[in-house]
PDB file of N, CA and C in Angstrom:
ATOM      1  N   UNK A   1     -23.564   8.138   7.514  1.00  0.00           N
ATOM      2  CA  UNK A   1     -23.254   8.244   6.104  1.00  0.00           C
ATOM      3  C   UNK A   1     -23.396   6.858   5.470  1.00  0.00           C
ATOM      4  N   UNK A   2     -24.153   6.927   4.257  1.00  0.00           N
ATOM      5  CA  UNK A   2     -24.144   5.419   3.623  1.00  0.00           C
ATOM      6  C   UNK A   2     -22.912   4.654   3.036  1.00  0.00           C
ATOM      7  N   UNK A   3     -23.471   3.523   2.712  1.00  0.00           N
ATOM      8  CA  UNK A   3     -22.142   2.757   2.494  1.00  0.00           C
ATOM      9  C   UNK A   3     -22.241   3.283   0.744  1.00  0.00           C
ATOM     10  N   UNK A   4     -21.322   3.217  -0.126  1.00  0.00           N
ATOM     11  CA  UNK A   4     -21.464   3.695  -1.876  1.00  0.00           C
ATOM     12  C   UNK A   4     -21.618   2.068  -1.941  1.00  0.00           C
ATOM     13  N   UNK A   5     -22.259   1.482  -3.011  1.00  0.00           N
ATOM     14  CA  UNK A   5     -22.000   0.685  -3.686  1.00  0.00           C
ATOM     15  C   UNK A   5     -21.213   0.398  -4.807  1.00  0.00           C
ATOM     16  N   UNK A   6     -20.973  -0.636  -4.614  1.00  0.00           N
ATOM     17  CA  UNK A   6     -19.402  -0.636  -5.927  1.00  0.00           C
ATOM     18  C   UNK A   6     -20.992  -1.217  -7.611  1.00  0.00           C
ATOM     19  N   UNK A   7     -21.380  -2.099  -7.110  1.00  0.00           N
ATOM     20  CA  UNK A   7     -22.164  -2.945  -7.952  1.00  0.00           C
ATOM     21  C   UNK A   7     -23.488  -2.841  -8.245  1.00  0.00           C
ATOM     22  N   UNK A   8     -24.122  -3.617  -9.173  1.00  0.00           N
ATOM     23  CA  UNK A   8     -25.492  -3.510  -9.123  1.00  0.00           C
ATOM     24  C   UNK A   8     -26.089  -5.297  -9.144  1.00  0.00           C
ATOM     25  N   UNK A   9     -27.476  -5.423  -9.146  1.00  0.00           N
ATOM     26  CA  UNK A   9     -28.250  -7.003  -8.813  1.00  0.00           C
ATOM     27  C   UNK A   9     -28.159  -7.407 -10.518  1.00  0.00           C
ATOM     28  N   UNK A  10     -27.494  -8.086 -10.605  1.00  0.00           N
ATOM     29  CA  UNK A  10     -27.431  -8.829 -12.352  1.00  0.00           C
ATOM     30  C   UNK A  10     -26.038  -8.767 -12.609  1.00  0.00           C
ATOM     31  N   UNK A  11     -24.990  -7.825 -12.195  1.00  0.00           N
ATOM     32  CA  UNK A  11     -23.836  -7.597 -12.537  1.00  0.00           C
ATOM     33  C   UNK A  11     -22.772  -8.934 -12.467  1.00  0.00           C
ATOM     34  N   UNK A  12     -21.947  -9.228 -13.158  1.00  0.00           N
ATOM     35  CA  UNK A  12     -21.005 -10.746 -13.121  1.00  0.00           C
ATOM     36  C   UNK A  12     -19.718 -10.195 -12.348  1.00  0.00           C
ATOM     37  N   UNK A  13     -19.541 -10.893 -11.189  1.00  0.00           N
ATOM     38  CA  UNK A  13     -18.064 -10.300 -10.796  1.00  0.00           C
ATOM     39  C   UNK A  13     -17.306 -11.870 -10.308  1.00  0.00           C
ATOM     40  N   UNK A  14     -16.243 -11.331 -10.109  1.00  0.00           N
ATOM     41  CA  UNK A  14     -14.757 -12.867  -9.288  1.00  0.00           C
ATOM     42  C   UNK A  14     -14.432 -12.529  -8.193  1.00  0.00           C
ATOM     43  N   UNK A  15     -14.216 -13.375  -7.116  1.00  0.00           N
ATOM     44  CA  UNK A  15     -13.941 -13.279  -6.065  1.00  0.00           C
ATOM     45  C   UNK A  15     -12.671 -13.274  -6.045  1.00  0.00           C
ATOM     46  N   UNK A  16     -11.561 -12.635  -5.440  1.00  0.00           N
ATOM     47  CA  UNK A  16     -10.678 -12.709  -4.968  1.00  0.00           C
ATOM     48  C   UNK A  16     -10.103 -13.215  -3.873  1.00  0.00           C
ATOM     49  N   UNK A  17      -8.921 -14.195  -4.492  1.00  0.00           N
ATOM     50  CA  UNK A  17      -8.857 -15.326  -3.236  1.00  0.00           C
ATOM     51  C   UNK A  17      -7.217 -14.945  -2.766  1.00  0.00           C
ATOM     52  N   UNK A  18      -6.617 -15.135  -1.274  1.00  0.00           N
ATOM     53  CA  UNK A  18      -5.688 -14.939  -0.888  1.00  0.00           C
ATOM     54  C   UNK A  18      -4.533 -16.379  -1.384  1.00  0.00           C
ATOM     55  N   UNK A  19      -3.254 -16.149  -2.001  1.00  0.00           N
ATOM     56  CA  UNK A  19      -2.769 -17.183  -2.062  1.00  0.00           C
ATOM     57  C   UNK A  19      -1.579 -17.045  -0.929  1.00  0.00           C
ATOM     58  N   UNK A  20      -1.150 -18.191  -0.022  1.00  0.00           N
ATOM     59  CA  UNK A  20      -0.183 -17.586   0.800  1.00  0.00           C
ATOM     60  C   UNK A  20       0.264 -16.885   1.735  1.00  0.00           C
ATOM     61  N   UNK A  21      -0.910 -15.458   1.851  1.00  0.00           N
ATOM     62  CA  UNK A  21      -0.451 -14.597   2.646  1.00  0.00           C
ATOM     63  C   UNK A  21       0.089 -13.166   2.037  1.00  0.00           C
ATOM     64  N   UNK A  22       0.588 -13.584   0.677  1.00  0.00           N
ATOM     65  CA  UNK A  22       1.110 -12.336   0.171  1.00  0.00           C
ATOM     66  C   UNK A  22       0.017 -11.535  -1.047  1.00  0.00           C
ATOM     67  N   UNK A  23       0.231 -12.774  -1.515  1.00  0.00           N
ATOM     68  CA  UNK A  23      -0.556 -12.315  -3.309  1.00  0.00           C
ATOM     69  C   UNK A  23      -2.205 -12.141  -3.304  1.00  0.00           C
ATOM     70  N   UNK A  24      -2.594 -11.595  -4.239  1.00  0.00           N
ATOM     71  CA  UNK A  24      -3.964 -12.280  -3.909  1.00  0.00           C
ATOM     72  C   UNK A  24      -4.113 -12.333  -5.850  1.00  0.00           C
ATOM     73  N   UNK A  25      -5.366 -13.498  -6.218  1.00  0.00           N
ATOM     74  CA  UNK A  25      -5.392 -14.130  -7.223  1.00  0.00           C
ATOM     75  C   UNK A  25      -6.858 -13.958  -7.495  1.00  0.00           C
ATOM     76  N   UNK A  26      -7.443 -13.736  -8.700  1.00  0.00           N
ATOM     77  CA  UNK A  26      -8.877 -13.682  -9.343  1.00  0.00           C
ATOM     78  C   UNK A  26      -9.229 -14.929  -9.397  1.00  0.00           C
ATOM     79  N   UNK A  27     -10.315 -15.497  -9.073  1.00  0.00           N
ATOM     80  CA  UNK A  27     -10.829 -16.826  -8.844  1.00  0.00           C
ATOM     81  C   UNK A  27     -11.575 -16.754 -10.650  1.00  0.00           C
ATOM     82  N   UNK A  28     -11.423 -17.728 -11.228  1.00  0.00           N
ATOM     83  CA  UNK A  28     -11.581 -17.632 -12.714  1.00  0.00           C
ATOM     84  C   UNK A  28     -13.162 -18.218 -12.919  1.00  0.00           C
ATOM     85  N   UNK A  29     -13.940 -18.767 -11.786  1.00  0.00           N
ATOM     86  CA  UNK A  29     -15.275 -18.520 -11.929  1.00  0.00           C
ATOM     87  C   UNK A  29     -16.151 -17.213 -11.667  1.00  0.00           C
ATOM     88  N   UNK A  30     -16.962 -17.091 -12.589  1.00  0.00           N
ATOM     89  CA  UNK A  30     -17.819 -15.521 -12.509  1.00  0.00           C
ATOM     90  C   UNK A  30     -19.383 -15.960 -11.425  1.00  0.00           C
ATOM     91  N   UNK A  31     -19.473 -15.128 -11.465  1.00  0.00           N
ATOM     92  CA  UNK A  31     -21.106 -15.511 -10.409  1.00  0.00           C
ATOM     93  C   UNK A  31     -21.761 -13.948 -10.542  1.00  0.00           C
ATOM     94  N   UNK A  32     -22.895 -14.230 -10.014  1.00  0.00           N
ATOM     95  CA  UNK A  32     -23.562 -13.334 -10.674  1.00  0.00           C
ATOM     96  C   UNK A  32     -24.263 -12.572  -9.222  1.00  0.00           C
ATOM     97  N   UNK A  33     -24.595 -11.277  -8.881  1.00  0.00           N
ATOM     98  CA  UNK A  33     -24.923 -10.530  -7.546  1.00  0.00           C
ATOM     99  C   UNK A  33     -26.580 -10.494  -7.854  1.00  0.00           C
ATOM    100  N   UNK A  34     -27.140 -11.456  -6.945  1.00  0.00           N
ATOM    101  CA  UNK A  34     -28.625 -11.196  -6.785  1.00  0.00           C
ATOM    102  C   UNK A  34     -29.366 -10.797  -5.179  1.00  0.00           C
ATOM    103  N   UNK A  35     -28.599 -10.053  -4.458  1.00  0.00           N
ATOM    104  CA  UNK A  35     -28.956  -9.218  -3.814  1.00  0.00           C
ATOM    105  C   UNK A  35     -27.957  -8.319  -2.873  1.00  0.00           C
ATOM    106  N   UNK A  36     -28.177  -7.146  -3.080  1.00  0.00           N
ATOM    107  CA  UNK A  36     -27.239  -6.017  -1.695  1.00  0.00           C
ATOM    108  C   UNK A  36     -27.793  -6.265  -0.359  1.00  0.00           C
ATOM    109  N   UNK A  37     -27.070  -5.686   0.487  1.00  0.00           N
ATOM    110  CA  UNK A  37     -27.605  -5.407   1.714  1.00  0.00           C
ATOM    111  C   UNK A  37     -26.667  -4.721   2.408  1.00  0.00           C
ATOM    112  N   UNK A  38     -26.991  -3.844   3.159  1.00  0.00           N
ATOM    113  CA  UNK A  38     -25.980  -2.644   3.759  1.00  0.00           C
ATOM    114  C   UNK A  38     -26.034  -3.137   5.442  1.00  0.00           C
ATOM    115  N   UNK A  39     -24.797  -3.614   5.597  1.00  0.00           N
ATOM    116  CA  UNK A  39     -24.741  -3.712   7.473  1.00  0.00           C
ATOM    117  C   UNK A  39     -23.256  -2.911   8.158  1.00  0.00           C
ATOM    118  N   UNK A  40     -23.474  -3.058   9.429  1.00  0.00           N
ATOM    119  CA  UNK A  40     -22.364  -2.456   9.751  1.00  0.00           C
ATOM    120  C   UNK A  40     -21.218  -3.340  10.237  1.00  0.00           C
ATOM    121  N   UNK A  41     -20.008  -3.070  10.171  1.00  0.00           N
ATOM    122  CA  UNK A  41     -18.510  -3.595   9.807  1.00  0.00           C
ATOM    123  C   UNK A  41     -18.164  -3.157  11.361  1.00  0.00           C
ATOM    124  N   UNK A  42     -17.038  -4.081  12.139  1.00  0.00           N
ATOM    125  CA  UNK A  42     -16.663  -4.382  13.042  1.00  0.00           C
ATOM    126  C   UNK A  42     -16.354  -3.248  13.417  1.00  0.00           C
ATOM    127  N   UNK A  43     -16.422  -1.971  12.839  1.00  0.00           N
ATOM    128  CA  UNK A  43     -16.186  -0.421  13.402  1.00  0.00           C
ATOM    129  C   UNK A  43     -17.265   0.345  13.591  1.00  0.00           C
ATOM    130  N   UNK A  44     -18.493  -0.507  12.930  1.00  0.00           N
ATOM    131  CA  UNK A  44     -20.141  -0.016  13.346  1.00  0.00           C
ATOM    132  C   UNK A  44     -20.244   1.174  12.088  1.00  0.00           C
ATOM    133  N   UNK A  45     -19.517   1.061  11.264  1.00  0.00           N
ATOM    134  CA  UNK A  45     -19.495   1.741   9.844  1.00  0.00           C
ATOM    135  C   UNK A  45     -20.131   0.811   8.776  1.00  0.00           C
ATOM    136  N   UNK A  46     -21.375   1.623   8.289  1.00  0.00           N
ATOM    137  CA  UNK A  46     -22.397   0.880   7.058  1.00  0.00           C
ATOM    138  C   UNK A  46     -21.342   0.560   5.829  1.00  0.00           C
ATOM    139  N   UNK A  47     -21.296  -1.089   5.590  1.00  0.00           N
ATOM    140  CA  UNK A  47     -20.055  -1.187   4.395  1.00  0.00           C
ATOM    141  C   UNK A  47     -21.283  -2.219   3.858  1.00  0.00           C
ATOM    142  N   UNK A  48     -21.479  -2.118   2.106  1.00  0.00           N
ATOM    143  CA  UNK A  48     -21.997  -2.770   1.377  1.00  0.00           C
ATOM    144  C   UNK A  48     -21.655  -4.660   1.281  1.00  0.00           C
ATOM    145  N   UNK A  49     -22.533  -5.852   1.455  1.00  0.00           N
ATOM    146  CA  UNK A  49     -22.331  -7.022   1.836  1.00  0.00           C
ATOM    147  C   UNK A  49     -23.256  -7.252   0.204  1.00  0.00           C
ATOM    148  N   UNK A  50     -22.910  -8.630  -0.523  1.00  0.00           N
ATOM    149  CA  UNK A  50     -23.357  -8.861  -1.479  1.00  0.00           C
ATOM    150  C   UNK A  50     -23.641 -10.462  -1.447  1.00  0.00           C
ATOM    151  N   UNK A  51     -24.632 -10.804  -1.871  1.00  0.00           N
ATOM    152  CA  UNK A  51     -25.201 -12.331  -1.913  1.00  0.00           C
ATOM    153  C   UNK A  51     -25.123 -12.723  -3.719  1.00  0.00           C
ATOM    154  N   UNK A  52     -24.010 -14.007  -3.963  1.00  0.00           N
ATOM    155  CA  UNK A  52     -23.749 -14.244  -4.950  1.00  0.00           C
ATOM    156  C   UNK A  52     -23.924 -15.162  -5.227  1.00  0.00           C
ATOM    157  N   UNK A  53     -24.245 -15.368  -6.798  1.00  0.00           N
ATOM    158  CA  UNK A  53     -25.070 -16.828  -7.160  1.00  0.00           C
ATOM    159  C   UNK A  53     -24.247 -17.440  -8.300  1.00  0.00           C
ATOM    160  N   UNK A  54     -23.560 -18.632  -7.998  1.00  0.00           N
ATOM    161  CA  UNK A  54     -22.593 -19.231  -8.649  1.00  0.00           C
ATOM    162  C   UNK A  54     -23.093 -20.278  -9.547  1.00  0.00           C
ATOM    163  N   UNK A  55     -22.262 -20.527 -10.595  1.00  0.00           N
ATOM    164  CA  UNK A  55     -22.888 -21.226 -12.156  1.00  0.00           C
ATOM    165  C   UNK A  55     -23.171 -23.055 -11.480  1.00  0.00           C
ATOM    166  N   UNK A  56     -22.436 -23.180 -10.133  1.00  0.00           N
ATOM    167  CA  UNK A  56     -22.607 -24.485  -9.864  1.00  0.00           C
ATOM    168  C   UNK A  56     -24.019 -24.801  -8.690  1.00  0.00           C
ATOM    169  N   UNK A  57     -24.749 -23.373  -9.025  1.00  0.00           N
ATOM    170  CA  UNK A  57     -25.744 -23.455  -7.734  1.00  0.00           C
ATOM    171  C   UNK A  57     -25.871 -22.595  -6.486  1.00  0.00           C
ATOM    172  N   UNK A  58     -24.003 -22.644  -6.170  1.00  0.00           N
ATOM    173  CA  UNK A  58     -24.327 -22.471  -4.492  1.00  0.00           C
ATOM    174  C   UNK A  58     -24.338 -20.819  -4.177  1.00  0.00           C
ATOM    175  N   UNK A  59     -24.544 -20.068  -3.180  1.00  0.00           N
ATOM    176  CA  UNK A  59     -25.020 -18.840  -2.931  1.00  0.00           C
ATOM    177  C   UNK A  59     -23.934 -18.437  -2.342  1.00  0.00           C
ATOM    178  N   UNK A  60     -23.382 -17.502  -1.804  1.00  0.00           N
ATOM    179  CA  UNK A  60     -22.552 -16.915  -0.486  1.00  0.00           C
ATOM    180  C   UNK A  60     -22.082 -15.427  -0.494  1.00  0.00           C
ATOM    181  N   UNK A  61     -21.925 -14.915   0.359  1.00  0.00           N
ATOM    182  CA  UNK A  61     -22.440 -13.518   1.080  1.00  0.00           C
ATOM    183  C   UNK A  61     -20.872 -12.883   1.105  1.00  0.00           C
ATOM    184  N   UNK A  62     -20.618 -11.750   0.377  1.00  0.00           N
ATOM    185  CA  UNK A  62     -18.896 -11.014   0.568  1.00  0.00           C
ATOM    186  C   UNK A  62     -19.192  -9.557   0.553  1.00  0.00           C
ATOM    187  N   UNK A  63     -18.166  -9.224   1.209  1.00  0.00           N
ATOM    188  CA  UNK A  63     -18.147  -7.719   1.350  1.00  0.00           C
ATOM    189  C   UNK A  63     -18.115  -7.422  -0.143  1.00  0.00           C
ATOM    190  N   UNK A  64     -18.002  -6.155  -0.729  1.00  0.00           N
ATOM    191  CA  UNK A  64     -17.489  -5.586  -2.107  1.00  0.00           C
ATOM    192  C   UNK A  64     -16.302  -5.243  -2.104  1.00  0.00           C
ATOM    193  N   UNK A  65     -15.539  -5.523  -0.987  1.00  0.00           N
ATOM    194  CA  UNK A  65     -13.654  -4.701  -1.528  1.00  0.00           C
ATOM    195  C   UNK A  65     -13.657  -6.783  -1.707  1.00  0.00           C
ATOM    196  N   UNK A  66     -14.037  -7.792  -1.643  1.00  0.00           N
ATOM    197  CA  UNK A  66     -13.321  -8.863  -1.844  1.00  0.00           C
ATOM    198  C   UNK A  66     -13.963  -9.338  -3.402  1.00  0.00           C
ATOM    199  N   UNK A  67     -14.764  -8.613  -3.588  1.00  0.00           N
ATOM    200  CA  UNK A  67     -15.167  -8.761  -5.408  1.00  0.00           C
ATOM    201  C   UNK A  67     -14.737  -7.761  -6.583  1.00  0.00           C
ATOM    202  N   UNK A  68     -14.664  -8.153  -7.903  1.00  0.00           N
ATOM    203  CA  UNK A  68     -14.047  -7.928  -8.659  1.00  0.00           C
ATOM    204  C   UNK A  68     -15.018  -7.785 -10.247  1.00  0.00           C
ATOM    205  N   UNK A  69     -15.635  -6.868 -10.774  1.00  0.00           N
ATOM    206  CA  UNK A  69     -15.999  -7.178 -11.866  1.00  0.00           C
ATOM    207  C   UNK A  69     -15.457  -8.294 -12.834  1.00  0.00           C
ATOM    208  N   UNK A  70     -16.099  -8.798 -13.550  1.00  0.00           N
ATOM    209  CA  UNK A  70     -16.036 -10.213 -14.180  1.00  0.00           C
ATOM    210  C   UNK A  70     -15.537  -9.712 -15.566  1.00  0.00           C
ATOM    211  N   UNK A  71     -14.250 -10.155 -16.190  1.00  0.00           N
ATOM    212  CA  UNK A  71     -13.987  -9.589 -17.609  1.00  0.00           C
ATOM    213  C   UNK A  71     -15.302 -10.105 -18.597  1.00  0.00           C
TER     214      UNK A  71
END
């Protein structure tokens, strides 16, 4: 069974960052999703992985339950 996608390639979302252990907090920079890719998750279940492109340059790769549409 496929993984759903939460997102699409152009869409602005925030990463969500852990503070502590308890809380978790919207990271107040937006970045922008310029590519999907579907792999499988430490249970060998297809979960959607996203490559994100940040206003300062740099790139990096998150599942979709740790992103957040961008207000």
């Amino acid at each position: 069974m496929p993984a759903t996608p939460r997102f699409k390639i152009n869409d602005r979302v925030n990463k969500k960052r852990n503070t502590g252990g308890i809380s978790l907090t919207i990271d107040s920079t937006a970045g922008t999703i310029i590519e999907m890719k579907e792999k499988l998750n430490s249970r060998k279940r297809p979960s959607c992985y996203y490559t994100v492109k940040w206003p300062d340059g740099r790139t990096s790769e998150h599942a979709q339950h740790i992103l957040v549409p961008a207000p």
